[in-house]
PDB file of N, CA and C in Angstrom:
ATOM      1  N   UNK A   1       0.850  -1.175   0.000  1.00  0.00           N
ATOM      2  CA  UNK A   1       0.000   0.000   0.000  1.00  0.00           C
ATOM      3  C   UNK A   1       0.896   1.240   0.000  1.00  0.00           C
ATOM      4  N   UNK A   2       0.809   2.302  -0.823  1.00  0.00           N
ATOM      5  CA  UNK A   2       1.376   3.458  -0.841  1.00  0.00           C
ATOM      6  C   UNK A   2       0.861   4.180   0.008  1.00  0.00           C
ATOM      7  N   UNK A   3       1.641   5.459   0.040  1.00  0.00           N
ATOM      8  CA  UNK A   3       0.756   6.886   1.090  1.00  0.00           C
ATOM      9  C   UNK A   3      -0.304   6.876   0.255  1.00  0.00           C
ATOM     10  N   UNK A   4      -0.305   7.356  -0.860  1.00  0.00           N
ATOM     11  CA  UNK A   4      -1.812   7.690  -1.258  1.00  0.00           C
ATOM     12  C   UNK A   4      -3.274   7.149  -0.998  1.00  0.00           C
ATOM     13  N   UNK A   5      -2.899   5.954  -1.124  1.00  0.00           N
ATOM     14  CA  UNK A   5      -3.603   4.751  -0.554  1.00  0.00           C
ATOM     15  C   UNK A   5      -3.807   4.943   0.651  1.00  0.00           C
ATOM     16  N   UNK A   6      -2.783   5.105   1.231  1.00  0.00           N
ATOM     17  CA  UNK A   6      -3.161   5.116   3.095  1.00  0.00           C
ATOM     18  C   UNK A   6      -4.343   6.397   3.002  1.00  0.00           C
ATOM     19  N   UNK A   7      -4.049   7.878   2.240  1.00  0.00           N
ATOM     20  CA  UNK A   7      -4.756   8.573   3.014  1.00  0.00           C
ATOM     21  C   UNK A   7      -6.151   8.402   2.214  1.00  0.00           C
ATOM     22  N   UNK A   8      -6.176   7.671   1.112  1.00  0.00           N
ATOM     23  CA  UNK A   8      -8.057   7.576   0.627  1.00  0.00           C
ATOM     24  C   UNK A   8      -8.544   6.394   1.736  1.00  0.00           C
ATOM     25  N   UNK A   9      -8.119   5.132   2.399  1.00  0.00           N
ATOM     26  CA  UNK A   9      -7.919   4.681   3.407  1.00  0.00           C
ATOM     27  C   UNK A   9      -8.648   5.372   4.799  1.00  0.00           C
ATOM     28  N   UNK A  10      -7.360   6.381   5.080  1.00  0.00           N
ATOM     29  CA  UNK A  10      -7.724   7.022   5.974  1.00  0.00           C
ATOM     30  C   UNK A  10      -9.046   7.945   6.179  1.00  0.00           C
ATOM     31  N   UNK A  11      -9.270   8.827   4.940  1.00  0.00           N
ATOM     32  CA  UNK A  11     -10.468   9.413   4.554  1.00  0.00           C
ATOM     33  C   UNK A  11     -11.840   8.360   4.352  1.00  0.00           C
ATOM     34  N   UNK A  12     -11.694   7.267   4.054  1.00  0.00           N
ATOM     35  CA  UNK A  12     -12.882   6.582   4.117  1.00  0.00           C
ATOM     36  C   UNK A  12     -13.391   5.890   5.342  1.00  0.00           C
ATOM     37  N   UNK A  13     -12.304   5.626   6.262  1.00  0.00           N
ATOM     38  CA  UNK A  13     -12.865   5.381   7.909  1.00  0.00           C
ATOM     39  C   UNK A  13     -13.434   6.174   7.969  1.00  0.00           C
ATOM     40  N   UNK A  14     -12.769   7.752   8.103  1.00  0.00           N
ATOM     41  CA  UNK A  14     -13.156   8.986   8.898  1.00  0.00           C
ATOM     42  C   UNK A  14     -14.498   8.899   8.451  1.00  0.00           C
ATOM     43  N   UNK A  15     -14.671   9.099   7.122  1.00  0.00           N
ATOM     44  CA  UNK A  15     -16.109   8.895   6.655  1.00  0.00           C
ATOM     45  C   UNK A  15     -17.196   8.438   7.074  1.00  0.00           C
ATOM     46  N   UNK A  16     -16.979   7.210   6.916  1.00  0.00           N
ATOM     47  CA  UNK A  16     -17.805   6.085   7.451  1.00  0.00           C
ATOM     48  C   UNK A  16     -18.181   6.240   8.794  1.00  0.00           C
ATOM     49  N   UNK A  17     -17.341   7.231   9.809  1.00  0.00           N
ATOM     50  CA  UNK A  17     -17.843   7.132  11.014  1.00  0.00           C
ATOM     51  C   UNK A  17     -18.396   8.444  11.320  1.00  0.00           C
ATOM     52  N   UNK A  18     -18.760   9.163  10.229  1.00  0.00           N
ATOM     53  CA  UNK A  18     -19.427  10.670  10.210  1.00  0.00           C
ATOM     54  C   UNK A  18     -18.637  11.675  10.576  1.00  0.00           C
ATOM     55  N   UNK A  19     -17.345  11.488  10.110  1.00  0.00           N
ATOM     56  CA  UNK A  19     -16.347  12.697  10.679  1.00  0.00           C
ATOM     57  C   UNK A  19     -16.024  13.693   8.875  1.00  0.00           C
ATOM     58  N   UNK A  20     -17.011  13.424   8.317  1.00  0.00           N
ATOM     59  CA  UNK A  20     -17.169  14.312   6.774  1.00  0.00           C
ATOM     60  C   UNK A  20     -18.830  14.894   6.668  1.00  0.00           C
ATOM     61  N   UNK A  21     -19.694  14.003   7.612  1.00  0.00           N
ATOM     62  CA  UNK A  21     -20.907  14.838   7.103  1.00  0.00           C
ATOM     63  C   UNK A  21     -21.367  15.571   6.699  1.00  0.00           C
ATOM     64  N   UNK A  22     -20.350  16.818   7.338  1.00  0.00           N
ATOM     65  CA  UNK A  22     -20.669  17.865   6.668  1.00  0.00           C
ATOM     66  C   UNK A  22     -19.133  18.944   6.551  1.00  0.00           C
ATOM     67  N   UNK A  23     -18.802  19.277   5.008  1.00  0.00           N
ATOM     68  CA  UNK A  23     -17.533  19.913   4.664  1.00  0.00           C
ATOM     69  C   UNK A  23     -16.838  20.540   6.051  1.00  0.00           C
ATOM     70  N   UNK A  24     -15.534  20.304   6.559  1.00  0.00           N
ATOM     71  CA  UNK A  24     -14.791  21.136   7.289  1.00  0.00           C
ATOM     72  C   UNK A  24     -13.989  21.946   6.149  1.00  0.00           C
ATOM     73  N   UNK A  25     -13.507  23.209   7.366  1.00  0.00           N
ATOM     74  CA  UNK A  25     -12.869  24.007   6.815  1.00  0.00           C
ATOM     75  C   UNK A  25     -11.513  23.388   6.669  1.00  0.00           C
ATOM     76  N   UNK A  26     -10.048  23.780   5.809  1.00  0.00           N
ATOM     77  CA  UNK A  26      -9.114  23.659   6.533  1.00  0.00           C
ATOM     78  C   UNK A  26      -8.497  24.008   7.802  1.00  0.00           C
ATOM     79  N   UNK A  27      -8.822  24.662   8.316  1.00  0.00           N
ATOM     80  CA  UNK A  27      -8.603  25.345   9.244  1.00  0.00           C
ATOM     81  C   UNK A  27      -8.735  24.969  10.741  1.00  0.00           C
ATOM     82  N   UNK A  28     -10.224  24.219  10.275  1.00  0.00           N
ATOM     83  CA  UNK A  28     -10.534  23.125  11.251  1.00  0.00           C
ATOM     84  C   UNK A  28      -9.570  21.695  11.233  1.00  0.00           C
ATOM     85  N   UNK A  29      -9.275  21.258  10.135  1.00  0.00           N
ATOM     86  CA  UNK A  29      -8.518  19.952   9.950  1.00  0.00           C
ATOM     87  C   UNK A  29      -7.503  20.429  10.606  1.00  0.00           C
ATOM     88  N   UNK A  30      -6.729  21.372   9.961  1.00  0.00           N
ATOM     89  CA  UNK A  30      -5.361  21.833  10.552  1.00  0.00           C
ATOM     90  C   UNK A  30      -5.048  21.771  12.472  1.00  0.00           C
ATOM     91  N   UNK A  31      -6.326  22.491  12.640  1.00  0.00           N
ATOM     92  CA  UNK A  31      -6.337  22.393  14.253  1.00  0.00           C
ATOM     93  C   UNK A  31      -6.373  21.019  14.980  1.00  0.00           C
ATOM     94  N   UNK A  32      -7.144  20.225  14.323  1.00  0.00           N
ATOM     95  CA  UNK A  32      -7.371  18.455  14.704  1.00  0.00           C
ATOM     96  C   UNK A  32      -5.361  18.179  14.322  1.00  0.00           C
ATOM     97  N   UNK A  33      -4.901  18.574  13.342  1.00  0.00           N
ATOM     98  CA  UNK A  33      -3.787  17.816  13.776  1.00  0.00           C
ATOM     99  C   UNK A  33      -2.834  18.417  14.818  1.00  0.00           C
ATOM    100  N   UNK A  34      -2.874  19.505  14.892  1.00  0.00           N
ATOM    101  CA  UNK A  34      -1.971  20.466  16.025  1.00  0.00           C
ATOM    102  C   UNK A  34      -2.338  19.984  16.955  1.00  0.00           C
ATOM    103  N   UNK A  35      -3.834  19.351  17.507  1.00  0.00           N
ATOM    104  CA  UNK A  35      -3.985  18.949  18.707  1.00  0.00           C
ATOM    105  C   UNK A  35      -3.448  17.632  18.659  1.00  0.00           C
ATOM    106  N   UNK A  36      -3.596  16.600  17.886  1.00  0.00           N
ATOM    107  CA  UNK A  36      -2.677  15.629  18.025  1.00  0.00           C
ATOM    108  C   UNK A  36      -1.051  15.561  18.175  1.00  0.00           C
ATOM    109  N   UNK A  37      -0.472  16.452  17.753  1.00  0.00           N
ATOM    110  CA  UNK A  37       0.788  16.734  18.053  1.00  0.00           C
ATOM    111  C   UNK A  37       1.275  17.508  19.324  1.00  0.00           C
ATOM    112  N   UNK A  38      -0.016  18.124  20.077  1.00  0.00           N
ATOM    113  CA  UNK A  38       0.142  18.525  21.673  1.00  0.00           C
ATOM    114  C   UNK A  38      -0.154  17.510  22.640  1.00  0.00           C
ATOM    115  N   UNK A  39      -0.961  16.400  21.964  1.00  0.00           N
ATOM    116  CA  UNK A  39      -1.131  15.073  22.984  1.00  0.00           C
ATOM    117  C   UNK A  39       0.529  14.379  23.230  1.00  0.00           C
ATOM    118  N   UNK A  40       0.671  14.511  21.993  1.00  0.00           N
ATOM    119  CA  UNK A  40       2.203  14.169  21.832  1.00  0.00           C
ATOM    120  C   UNK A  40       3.100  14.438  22.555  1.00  0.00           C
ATOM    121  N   UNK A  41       3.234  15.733  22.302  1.00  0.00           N
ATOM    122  CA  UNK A  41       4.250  16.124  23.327  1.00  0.00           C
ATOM    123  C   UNK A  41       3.911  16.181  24.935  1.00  0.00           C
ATOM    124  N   UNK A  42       2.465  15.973  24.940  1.00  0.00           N
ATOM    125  CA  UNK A  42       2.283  15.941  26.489  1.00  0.00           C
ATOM    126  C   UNK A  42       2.435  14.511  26.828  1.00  0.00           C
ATOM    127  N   UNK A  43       2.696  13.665  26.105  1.00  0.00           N
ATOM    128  CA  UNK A  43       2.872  12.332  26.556  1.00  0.00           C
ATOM    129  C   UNK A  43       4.122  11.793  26.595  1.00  0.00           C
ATOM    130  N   UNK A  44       5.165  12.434  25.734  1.00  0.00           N
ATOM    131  CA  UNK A  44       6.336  12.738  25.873  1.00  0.00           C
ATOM    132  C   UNK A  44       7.009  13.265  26.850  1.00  0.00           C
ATOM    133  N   UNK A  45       6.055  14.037  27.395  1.00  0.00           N
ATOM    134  CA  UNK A  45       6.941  14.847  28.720  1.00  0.00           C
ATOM    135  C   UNK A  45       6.504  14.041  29.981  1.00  0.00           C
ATOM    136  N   UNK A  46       5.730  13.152  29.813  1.00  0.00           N
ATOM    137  CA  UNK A  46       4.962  11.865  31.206  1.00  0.00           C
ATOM    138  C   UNK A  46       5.722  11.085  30.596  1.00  0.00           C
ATOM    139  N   UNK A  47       6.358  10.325  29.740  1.00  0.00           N
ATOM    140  CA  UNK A  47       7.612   9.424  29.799  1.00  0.00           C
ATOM    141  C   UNK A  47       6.721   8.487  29.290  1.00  0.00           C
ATOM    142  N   UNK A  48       5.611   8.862  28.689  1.00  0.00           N
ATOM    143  CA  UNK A  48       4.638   7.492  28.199  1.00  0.00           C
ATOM    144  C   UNK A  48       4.990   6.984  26.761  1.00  0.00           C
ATOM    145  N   UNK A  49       5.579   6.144  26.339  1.00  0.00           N
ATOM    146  CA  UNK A  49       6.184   5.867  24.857  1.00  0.00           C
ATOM    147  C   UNK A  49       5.239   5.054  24.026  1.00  0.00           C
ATOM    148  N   UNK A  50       4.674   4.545  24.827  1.00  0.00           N
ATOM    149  CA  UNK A  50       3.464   3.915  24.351  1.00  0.00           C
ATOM    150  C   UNK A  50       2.447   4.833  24.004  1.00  0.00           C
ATOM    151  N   UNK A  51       2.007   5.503  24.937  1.00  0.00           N
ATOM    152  CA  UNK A  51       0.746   6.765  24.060  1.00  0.00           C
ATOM    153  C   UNK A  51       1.242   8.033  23.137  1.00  0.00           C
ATOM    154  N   UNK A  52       2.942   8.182  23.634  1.00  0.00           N
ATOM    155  CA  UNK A  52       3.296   8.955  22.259  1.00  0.00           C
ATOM    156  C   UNK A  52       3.765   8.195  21.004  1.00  0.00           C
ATOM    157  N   UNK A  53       3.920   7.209  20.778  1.00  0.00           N
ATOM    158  CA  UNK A  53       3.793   6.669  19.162  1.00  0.00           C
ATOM    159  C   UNK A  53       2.411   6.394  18.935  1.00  0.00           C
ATOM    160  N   UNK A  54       1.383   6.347  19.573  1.00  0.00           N
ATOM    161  CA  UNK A  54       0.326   6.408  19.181  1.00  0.00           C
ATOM    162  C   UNK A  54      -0.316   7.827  18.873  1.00  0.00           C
ATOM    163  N   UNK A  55      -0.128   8.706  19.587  1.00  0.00           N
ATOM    164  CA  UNK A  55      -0.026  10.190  19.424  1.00  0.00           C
ATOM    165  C   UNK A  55       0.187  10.823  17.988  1.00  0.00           C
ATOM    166  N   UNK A  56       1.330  10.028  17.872  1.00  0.00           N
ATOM    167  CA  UNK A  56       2.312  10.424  15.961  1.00  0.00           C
ATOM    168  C   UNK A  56       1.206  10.152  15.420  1.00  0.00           C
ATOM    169  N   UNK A  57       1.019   7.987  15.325  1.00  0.00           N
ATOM    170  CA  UNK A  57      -0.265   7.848  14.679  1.00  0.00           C
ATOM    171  C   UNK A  57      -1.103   8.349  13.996  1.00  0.00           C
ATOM    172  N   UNK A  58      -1.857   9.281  15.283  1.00  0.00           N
ATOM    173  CA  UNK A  58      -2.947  10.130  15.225  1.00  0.00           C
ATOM    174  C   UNK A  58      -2.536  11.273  14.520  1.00  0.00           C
ATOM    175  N   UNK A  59      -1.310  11.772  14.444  1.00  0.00           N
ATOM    176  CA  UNK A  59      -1.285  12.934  14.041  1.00  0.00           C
ATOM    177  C   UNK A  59      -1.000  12.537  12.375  1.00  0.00           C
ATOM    178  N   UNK A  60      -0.369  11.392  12.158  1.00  0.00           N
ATOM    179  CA  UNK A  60      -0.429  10.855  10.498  1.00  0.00           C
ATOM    180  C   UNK A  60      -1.528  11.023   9.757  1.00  0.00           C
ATOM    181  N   UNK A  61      -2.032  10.407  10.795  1.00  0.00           N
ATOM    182  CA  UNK A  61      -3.751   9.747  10.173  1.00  0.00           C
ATOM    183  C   UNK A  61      -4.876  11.172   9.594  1.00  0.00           C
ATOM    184  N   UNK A  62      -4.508  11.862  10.541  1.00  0.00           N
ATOM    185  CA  UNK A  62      -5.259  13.140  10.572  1.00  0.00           C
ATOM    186  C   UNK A  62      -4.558  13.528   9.003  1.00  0.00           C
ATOM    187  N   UNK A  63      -3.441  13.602   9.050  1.00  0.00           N
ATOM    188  CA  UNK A  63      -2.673  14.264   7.835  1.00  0.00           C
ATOM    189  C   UNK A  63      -3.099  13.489   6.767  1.00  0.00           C
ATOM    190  N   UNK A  64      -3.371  12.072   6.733  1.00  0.00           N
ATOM    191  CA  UNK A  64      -3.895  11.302   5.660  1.00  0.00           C
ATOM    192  C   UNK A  64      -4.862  11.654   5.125  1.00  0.00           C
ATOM    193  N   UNK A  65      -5.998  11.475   6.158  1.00  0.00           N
ATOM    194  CA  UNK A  65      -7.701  12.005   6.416  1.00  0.00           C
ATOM    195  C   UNK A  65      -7.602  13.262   5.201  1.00  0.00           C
ATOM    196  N   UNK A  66      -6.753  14.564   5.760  1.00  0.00           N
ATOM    197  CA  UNK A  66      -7.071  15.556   5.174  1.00  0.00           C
ATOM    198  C   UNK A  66      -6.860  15.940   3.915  1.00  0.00           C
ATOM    199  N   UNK A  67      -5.533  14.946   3.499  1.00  0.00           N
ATOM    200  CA  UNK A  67      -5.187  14.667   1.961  1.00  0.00           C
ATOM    201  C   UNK A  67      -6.424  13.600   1.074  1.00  0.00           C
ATOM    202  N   UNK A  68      -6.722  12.847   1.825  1.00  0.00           N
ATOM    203  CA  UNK A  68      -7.712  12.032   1.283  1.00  0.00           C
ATOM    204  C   UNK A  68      -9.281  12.673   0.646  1.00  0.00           C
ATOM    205  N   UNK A  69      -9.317  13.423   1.816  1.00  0.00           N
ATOM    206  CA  UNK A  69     -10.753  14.843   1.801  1.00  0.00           C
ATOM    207  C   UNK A  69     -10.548  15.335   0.622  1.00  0.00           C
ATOM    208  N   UNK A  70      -9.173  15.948  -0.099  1.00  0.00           N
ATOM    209  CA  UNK A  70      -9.248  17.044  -0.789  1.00  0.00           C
ATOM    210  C   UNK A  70      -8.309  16.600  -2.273  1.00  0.00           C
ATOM    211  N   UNK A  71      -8.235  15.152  -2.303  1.00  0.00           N
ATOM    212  CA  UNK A  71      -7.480  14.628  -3.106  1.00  0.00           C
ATOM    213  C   UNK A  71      -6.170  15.335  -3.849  1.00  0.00           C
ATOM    214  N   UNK A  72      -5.256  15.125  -2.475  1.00  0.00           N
ATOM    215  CA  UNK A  72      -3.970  15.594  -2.481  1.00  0.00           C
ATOM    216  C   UNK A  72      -3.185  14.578  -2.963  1.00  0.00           C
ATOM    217  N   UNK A  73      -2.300  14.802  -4.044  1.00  0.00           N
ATOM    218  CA  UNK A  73      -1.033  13.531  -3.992  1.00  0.00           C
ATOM    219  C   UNK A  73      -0.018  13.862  -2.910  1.00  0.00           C
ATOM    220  N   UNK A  74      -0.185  13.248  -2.004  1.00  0.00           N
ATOM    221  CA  UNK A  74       0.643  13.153  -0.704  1.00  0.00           C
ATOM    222  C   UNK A  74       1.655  12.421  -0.869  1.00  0.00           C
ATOM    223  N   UNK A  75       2.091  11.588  -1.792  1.00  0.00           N
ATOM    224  CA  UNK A  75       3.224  10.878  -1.845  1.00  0.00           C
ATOM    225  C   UNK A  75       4.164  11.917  -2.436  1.00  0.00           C
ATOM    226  N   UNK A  76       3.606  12.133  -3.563  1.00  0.00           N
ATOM    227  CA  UNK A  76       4.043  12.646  -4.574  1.00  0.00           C
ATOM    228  C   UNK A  76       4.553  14.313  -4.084  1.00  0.00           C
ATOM    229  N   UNK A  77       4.041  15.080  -3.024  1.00  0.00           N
ATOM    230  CA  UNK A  77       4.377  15.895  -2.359  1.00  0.00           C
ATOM    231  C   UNK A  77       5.693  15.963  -1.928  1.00  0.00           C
ATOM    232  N   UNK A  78       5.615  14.854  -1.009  1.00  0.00           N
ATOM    233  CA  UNK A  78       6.614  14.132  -0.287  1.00  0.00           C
ATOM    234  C   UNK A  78       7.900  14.012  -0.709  1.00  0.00           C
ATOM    235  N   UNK A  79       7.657  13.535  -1.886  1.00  0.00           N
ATOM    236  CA  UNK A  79       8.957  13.773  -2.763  1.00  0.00           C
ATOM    237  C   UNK A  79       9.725  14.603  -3.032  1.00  0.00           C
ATOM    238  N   UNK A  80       8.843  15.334  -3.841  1.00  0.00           N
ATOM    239  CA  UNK A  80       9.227  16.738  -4.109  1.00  0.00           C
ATOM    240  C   UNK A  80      10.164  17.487  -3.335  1.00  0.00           C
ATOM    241  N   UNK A  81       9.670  17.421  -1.980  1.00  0.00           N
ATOM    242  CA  UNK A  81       9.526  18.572  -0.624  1.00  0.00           C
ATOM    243  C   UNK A  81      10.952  17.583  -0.507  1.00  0.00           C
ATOM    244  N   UNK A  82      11.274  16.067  -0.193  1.00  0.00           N
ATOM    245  CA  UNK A  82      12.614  15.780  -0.209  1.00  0.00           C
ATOM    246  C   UNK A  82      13.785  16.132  -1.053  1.00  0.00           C
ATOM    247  N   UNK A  83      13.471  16.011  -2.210  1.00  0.00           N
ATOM    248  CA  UNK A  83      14.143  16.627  -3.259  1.00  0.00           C
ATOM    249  C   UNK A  83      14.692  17.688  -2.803  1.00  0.00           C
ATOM    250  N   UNK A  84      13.556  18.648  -2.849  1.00  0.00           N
ATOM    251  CA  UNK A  84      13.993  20.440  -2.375  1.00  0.00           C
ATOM    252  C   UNK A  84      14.895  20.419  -1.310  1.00  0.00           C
ATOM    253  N   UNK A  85      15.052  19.515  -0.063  1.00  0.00           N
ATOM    254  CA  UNK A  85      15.441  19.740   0.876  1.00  0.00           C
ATOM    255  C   UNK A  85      16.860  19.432   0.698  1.00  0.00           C
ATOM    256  N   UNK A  86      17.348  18.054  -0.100  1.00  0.00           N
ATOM    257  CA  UNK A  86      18.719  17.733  -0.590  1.00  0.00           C
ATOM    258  C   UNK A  86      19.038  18.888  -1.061  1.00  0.00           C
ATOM    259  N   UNK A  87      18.955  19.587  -1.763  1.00  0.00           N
ATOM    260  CA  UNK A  87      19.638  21.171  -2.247  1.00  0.00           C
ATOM    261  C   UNK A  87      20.225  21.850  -1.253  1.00  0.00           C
ATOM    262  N   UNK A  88      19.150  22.197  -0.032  1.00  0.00           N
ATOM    263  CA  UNK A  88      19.364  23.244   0.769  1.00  0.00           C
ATOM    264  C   UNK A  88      20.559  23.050   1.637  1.00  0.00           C
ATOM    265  N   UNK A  89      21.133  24.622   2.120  1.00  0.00           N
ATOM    266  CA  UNK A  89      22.580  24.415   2.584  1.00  0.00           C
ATOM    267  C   UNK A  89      21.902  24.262   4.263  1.00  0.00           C
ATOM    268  N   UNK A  90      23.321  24.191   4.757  1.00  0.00           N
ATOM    269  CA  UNK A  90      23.396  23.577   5.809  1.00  0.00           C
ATOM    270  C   UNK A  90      22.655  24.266   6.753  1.00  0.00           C
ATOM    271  N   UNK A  91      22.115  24.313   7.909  1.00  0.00           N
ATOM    272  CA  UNK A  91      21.028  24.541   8.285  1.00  0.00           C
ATOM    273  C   UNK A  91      20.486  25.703   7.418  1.00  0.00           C
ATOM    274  N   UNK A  92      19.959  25.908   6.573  1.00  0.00           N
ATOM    275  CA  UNK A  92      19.446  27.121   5.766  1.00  0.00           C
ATOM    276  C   UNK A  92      19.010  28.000   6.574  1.00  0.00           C
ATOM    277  N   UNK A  93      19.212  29.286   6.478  1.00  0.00           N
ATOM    278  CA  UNK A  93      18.103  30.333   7.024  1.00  0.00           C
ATOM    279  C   UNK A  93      18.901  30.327   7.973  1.00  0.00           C
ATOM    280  N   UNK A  94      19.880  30.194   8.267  1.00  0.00           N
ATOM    281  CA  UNK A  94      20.816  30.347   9.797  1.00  0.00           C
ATOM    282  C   UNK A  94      19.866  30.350  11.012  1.00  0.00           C
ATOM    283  N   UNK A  95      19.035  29.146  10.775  1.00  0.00           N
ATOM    284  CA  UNK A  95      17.602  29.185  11.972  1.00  0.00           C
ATOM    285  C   UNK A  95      18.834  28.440  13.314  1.00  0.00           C
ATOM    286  N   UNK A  96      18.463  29.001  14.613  1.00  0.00           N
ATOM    287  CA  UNK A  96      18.930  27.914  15.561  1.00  0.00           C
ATOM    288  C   UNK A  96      18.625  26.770  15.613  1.00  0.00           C
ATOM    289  N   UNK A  97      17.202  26.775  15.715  1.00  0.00           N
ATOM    290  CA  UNK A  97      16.257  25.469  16.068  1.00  0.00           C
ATOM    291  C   UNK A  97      15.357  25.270  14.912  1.00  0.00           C
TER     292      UNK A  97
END
């Protein structure tokens, strides 16, 4: 199974369990995954390793879900965005973190 697959996959659970009934915004999706990535780190900081790889999970899935919704090539993104990144110099943007 490819990503793409995973996220029409993912979008057709969500479906099926009435989490599309009715159009979300992005905005809303976006927030569903930020909150999965704050479970994360709050489970990370309780030393729980077990509910933070499940945490990620959730925060994949969400990312699947929302590519699946709006028929994104998410693989094919993916790529790309790696590609671009092999170019870039060493920490680019002289960011610290």
């Amino acid at each position: 199974m490819n990503i793409n697959d995973l996220c029409t996959e993912a979008y057709n659970t969500a479906k099926s369990k009435g989490w599309h009934d009715e159009k979300r915004e992005t905005g809303t999706l976006l927030a569903l995954i930020h909150s999965e990535v704050s479970e994360a780190l709050e489970a990370d900081r309780k030393g729980d390793q077990e509910n933070f790889e499940e945490e990620l999970a959730d925060v994949v899935i969400r990312i699947l879900d929302l590519c699946g919704s709006r028929g994104i090539d998410l693989e094919g993104a993916i790529h790309k965005k790696m590609e671009k990144n092999k170019g870039r110099t060493y920490k680019h943007g002289g960011k610290a973190y």
